[in-house]
C-alpha atoms as a PDB file:
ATOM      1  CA  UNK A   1     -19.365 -12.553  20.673  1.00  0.00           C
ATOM      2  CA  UNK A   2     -15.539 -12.363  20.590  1.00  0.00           C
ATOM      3  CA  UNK A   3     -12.738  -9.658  20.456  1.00  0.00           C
ATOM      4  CA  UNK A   4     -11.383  -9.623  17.303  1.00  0.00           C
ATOM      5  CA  UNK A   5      -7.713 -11.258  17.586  1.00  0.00           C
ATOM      6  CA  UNK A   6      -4.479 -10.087  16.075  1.00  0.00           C
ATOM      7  CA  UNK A   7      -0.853 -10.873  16.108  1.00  0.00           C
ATOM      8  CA  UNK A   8       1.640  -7.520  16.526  1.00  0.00           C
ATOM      9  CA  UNK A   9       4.762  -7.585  14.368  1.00  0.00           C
ATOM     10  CA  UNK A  10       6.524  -5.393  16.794  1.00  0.00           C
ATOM     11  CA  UNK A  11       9.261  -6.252  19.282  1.00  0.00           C
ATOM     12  CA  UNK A  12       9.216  -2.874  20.933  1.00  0.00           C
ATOM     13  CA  UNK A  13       7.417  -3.532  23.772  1.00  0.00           C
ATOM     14  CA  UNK A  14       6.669  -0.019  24.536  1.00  0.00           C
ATOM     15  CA  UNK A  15       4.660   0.518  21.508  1.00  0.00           C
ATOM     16  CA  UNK A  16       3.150  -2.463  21.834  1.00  0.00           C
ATOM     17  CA  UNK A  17       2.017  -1.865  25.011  1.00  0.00           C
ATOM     18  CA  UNK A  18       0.373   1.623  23.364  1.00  0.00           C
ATOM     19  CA  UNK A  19      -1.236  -0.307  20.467  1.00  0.00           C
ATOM     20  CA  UNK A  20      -3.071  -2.599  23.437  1.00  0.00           C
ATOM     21  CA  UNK A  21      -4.299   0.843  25.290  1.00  0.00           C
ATOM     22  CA  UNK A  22      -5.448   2.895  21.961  1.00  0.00           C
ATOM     23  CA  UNK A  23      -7.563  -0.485  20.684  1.00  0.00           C
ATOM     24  CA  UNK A  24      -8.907  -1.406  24.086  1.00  0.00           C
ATOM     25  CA  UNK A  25     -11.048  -4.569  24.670  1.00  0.00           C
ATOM     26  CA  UNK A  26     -12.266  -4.758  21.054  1.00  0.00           C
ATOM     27  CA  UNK A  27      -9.081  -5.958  19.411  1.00  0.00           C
ATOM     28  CA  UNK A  28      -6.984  -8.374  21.342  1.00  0.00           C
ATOM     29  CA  UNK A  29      -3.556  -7.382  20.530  1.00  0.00           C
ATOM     30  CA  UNK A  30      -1.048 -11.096  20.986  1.00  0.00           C
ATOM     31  CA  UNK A  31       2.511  -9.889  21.046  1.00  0.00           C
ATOM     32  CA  UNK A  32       5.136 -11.032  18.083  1.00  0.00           C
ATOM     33  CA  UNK A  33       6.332 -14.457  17.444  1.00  0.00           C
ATOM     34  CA  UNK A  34       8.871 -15.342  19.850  1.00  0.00           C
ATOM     35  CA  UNK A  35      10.821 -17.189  16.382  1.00  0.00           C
ATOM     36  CA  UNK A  36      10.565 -14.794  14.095  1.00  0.00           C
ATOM     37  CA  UNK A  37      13.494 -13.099  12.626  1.00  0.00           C
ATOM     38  CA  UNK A  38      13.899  -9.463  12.524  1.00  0.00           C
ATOM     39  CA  UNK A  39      11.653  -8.266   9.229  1.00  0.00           C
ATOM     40  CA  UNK A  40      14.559  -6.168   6.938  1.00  0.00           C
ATOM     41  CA  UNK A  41      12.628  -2.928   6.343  1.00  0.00           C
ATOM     42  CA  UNK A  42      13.647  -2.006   2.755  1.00  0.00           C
ATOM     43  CA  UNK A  43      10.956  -0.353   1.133  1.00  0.00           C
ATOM     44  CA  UNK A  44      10.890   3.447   0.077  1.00  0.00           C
ATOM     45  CA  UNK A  45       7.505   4.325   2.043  1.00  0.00           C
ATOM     46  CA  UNK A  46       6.092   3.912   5.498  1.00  0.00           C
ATOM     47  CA  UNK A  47       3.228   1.452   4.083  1.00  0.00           C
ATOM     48  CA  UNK A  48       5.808  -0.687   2.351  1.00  0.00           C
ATOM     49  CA  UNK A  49       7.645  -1.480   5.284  1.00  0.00           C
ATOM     50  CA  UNK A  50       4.335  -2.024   7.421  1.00  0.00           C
ATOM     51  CA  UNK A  51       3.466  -4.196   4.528  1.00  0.00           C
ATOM     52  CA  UNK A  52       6.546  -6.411   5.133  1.00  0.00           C
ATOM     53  CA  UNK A  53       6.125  -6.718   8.543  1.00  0.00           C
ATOM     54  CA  UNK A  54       2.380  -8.359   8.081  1.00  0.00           C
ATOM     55  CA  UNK A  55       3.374 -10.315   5.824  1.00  0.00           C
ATOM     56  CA  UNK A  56       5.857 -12.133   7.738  1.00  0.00           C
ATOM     57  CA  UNK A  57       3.831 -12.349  10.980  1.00  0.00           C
ATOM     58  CA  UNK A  58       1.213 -13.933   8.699  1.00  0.00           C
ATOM     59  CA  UNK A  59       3.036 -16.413   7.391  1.00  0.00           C
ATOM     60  CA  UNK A  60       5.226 -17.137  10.561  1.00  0.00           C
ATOM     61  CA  UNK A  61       1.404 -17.211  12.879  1.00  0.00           C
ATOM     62  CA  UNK A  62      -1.049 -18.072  10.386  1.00  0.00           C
ATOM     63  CA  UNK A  63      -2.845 -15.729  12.057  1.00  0.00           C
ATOM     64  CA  UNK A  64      -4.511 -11.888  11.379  1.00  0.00           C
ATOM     65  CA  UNK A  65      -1.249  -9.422  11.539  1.00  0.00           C
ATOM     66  CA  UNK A  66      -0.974  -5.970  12.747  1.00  0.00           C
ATOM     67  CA  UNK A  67       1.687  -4.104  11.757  1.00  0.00           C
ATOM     68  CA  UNK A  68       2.755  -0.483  11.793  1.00  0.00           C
ATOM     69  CA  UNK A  69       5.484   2.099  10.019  1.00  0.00           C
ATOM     70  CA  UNK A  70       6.163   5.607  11.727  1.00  0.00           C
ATOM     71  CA  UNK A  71       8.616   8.301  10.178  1.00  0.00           C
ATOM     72  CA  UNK A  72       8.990  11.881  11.515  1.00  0.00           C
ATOM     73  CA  UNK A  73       9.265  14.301   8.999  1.00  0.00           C
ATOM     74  CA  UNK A  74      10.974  17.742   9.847  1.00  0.00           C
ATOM     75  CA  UNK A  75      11.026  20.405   7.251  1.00  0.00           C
ATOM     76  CA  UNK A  76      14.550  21.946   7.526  1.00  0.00           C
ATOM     77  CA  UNK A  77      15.745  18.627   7.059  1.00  0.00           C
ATOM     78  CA  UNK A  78      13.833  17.821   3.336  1.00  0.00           C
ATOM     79  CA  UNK A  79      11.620  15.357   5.556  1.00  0.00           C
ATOM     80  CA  UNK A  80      14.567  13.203   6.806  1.00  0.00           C
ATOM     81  CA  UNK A  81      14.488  10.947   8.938  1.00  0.00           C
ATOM     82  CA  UNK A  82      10.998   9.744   7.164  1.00  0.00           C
ATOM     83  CA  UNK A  83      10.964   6.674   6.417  1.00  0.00           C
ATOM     84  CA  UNK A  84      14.703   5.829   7.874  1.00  0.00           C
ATOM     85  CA  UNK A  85      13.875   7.461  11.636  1.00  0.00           C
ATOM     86  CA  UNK A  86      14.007   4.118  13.393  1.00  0.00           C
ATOM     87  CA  UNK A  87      17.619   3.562  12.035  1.00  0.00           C
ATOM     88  CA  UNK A  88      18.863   7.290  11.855  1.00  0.00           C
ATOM     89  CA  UNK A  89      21.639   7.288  14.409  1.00  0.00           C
ATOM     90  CA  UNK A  90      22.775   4.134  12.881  1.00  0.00           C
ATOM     91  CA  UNK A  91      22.332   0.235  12.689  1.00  0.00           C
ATOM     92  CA  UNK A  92      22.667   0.297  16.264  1.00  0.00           C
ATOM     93  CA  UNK A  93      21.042   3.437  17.415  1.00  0.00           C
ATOM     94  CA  UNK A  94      18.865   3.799  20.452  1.00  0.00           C
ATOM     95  CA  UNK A  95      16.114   6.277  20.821  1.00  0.00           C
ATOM     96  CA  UNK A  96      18.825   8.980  22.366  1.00  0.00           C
ATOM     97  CA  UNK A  97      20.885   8.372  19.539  1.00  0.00           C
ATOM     98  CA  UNK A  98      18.120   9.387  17.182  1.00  0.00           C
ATOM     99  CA  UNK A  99      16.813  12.727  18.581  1.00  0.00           C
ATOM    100  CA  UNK A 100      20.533  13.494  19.750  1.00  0.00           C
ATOM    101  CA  UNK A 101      21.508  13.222  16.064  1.00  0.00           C
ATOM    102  CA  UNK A 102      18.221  14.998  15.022  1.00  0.00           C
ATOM    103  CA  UNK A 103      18.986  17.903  17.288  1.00  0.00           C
ATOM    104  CA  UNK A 104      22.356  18.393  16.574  1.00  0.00           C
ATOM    105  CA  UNK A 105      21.821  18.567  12.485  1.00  0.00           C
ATOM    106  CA  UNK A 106      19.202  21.288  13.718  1.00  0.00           C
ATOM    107  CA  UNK A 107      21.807  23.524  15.682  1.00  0.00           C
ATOM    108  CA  UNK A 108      24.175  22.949  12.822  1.00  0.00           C
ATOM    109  CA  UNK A 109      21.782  24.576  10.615  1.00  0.00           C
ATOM    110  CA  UNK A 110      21.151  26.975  12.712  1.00  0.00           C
ATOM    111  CA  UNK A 111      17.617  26.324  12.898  1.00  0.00           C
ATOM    112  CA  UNK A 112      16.343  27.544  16.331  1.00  0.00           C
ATOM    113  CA  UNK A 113      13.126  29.145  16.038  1.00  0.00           C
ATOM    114  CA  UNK A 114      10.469  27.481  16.229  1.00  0.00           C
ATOM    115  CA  UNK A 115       9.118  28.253  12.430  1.00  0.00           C
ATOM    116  CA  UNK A 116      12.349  26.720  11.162  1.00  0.00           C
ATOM    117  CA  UNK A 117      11.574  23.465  13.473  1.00  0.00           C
ATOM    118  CA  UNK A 118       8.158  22.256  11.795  1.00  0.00           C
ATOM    119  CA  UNK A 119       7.956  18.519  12.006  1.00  0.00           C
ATOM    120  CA  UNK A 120       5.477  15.704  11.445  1.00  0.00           C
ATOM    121  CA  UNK A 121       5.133  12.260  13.010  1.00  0.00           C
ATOM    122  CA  UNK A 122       3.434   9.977   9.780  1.00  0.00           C
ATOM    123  CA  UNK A 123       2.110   6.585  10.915  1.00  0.00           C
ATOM    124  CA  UNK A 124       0.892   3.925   8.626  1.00  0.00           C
ATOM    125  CA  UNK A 125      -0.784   0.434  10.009  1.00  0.00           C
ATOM    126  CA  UNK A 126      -1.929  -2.256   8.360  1.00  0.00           C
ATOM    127  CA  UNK A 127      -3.864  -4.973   9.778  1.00  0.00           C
ATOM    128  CA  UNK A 128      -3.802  -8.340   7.102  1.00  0.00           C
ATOM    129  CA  UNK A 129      -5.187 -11.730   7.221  1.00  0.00           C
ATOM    130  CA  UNK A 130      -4.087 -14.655   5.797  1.00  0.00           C
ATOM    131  CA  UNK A 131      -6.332 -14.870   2.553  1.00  0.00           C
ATOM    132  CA  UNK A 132      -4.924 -11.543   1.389  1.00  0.00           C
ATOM    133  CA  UNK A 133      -7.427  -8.691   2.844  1.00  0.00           C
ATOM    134  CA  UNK A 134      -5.715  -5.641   4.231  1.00  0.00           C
ATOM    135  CA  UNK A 135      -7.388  -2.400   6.185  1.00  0.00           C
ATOM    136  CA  UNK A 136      -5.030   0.565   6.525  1.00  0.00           C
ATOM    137  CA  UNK A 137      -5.573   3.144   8.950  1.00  0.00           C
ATOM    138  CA  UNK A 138      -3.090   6.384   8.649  1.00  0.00           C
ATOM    139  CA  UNK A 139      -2.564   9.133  11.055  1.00  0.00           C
ATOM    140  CA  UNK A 140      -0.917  12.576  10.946  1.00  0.00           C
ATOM    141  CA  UNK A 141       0.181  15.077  13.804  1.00  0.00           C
ATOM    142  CA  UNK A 142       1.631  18.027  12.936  1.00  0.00           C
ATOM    143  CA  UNK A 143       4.148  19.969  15.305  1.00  0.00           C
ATOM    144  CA  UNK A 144       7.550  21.340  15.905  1.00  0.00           C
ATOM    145  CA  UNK A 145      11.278  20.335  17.228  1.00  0.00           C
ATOM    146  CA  UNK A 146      11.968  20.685  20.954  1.00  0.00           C
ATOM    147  CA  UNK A 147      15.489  22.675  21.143  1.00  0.00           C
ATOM    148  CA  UNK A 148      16.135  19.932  24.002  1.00  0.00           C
ATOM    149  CA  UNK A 149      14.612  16.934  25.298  1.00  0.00           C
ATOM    150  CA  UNK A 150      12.015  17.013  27.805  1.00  0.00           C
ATOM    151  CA  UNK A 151       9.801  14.257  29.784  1.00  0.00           C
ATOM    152  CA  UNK A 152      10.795  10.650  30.099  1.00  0.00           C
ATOM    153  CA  UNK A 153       7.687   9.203  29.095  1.00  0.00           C
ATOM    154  CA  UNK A 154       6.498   7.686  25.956  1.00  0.00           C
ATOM    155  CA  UNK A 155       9.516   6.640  23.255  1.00  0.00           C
ATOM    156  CA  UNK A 156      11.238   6.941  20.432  1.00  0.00           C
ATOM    157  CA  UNK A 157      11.671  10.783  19.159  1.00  0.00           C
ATOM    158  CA  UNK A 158       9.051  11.812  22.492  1.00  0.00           C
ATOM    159  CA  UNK A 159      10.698  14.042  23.794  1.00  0.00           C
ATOM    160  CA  UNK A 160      11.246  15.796  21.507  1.00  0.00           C
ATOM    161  CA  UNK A 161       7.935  16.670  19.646  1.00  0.00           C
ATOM    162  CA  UNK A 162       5.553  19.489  20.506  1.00  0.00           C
ATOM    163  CA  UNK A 163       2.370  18.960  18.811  1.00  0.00           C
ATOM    164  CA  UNK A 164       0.584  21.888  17.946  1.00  0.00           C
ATOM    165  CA  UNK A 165      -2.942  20.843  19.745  1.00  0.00           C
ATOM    166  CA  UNK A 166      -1.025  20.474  22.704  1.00  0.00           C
ATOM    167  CA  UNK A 167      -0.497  23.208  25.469  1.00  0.00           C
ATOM    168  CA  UNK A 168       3.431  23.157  24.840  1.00  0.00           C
ATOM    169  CA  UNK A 169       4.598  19.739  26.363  1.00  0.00           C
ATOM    170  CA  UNK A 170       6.160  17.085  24.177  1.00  0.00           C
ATOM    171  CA  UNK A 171       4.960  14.079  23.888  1.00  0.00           C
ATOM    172  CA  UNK A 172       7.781  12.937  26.223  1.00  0.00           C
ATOM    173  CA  UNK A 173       5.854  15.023  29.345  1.00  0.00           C
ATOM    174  CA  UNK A 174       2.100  13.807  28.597  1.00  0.00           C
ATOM    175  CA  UNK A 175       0.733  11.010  30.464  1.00  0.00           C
ATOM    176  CA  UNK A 176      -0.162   8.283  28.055  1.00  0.00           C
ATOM    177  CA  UNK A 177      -4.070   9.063  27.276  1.00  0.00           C
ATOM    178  CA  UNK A 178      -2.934  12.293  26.375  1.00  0.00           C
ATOM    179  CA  UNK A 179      -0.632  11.579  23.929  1.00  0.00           C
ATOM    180  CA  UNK A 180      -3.118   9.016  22.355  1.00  0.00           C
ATOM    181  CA  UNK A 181      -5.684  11.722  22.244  1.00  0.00           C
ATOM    182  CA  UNK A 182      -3.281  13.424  19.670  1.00  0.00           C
ATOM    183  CA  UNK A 183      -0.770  11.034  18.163  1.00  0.00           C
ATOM    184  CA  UNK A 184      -0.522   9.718  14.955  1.00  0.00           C
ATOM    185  CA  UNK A 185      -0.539   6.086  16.213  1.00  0.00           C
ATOM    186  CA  UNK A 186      -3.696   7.264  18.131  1.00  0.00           C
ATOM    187  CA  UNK A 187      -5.418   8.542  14.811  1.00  0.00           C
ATOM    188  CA  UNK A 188      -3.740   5.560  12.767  1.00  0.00           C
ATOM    189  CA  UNK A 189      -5.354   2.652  14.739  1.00  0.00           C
ATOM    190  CA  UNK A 190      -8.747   4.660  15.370  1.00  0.00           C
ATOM    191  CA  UNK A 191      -9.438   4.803  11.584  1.00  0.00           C
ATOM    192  CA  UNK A 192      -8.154   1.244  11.578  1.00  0.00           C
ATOM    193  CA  UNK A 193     -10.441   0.590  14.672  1.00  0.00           C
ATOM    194  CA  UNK A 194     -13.499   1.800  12.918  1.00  0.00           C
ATOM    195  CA  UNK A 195     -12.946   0.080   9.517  1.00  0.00           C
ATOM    196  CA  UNK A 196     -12.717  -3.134  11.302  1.00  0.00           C
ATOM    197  CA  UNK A 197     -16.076  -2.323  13.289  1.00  0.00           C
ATOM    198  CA  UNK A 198     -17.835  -1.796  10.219  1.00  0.00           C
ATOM    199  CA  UNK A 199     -16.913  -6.009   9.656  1.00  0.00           C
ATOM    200  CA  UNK A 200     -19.214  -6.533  12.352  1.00  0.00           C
ATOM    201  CA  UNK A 201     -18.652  -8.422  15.277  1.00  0.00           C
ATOM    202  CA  UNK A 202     -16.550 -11.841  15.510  1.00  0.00           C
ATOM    203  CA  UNK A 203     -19.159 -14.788  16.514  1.00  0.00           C
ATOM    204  CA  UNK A 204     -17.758 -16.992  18.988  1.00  0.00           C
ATOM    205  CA  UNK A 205     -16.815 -21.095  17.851  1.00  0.00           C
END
């Protein structure tokens, strides 16, 4: 019997790399069509935009698609950056761009205690397959706003997320399987993980 095979529709190869170690063997994880053009994320919720990215990889590969939205959502801010926190320093922003802004609107509120920094990472993933079928898996961490960046692992907004059922690190500082233990991609692809093991296994050609 065979792995189950899927293409990724992301181009970070970071988070790729963490898709590959939260499935394991069970799911092999092919990385996103060299040809494909960059999916415009338009739509208004996390599973939208997830949407849109499966559906292209699909029709670009022909193949099952995995795709995934993430938004952090702090609470002083009215749940910005949400669905926008890939793009929120800009069209051109870089991770340090995005917590740097993040951090700064913070201060400017004056928002420094840790009760006015609650925050949320929201993931939604979809895996699709050309005739239409879709699994979603979603996954929910709740925590607070670093007042500065720490660690110089993981990506994205890291460094700057405590989760409350950690012992006070970001995410930035935890070694990879620790962060999966926790994260919202972690919970979002187990829930996907276990919907697609209920399928039953894939029987070799």
């Amino acid at each position: 019997m065979a792995s189950h095979r899927v293409v990724s529709a992301t181009a970070n190869p970071h988070k790729l790399d963490e898709i590959r170690e939260i499935l394991g063997a069970t799911v092999v994880v092919l990385g996103r069509p060299a040809d494909l053009a960059e999916v415009e994320e338009d739509a208004s919720t996390l599973e939208g935009n997830a949407e849109l990215k499966v559906a292209a990889v699909v029709a670009a590969s022909g193949e099952p698609a995995l795709a995934d939205d993430t938004g952090l959502e702090v609470d002083a801010l009215r749940g910005a950056p949400g669905v926008r926190s890939a793009r929120y320093g800009g069209p051109e922003a870089d991770d340090e761009k995005n917590y740097n802004k993040l951090l700064g609107e913070l201060r400017e509120l004056g928002a420094n205690a840790p009760e006015q920094r609650r925050a949320r990472f929201r993931t939604v993933v979809i895996l699709g397959w050309p005739d239409g079928r879709r699994l979603v898996g979603r996954g929910v961490v709740e925590g607070t706003i670093a007042t500065t960046p720490r660690g110089d692992r993981g990506f994205g907004y890291d460094p700057v997320f405590i989760p409350d059922e950690g012992d006070g690190r970001t995410f930035g500082e935890m070694w990879p399987e620790e962060k999966h233990s926790l994260s919202h991609r972690g919970r979002a692809l187990r829930e996907l993980a276990d919907q697609l093991a209920a399928l039953g296994p894939v029987e070799e050609a």
